[in-house]
Protein backbone atom coordinates (compact mmCIF):
# COMPACT_ATOMS: atom_id res chain seq x y z
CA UNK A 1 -49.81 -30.66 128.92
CA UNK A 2 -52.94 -28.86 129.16
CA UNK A 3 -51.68 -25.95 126.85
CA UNK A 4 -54.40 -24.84 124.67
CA UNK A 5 -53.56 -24.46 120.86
CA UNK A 6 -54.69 -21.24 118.90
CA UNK A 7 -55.06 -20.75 115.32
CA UNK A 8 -52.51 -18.80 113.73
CA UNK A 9 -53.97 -15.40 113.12
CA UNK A 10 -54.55 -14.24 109.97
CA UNK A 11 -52.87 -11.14 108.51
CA UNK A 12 -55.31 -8.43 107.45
CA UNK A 13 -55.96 -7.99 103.86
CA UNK A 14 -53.73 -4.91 102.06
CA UNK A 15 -55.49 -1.83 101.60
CA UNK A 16 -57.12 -1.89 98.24
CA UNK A 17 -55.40 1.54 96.32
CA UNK A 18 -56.52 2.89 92.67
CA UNK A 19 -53.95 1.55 90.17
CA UNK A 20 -51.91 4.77 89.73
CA UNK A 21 -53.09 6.16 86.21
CA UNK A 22 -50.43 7.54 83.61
CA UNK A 23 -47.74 10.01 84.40
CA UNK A 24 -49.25 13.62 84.16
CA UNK A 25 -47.08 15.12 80.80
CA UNK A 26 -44.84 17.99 83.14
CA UNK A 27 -45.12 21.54 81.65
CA UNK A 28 -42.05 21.67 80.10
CA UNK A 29 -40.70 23.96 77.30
CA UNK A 30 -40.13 22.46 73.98
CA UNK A 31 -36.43 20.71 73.24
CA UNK A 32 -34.65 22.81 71.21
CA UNK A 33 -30.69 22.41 69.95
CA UNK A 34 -28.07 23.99 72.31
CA UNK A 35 -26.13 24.10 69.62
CA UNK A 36 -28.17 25.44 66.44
CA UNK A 37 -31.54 26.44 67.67
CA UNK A 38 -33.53 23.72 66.09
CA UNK A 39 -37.32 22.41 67.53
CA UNK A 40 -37.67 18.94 68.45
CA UNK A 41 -40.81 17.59 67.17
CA UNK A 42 -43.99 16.48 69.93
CA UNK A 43 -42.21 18.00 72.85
CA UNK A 44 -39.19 15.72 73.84
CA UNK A 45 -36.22 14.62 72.34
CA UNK A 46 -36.05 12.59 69.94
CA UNK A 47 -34.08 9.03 70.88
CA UNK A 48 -30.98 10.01 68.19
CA UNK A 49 -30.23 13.62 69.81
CA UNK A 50 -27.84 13.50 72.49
CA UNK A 51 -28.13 14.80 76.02
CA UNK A 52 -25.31 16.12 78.01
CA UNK A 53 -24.91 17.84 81.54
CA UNK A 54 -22.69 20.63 81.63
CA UNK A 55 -22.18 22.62 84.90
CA UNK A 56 -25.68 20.82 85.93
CA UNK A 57 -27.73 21.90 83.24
CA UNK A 58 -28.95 20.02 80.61
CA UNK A 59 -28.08 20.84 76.92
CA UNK A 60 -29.56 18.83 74.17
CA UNK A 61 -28.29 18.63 70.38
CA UNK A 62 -29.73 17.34 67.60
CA UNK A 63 -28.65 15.11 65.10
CA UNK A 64 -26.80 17.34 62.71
CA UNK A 65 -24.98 18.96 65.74
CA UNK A 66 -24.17 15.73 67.49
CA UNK A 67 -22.28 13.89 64.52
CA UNK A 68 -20.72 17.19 63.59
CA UNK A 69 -19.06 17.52 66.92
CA UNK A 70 -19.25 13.62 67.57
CA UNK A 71 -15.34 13.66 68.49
CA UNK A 72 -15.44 16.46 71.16
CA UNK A 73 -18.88 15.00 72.98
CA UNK A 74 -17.18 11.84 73.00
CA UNK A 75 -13.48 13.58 74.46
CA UNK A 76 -16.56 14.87 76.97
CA UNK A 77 -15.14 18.37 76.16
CA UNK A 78 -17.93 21.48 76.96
CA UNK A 79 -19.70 22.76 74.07
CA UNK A 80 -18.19 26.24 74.80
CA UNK A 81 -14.75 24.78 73.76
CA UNK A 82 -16.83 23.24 70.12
């Protein structure tokens, strides 16, 4: 009955780390069309191109392209058979 009582211990405080800043922009080539060669503007494709993996490499087309061929992207055929 003598037992002496402790405090709990405190954890120790997390190591303060640097917020991490923004992603560095990767070196990438410009998106162009698989399909008919054109640019994408500032570097990345635009959100109404379509990307699609084909033998685990990624092929991007552009609008024109992808509503052209809309029916054969959607059968997921490759666009060698388009």
């Amino acid at each position: 009955m003598d037992e002496e009582t402790h405090p709990p211990e405190q954890p120790e405080p997390p190591e303060q780390r640097e917020p991490p800043g923004p992603p560095e922009p990767p070196d990438a080539e410009p998106v162009v069309c698989a399909r008919c060669g054109a640019a994408a503007e500032g570097g990345s494709a635009p959100a109404t191109w379509i990307c699609s993996v084909e033998n685990g490499v990624r092929h991007y087309f552009c609008d024109d392209c992808a509503r052209e061929h809309i029916r054969s992207i959607e059968g997921r055929l490759d666009s060698d058979w388009w």
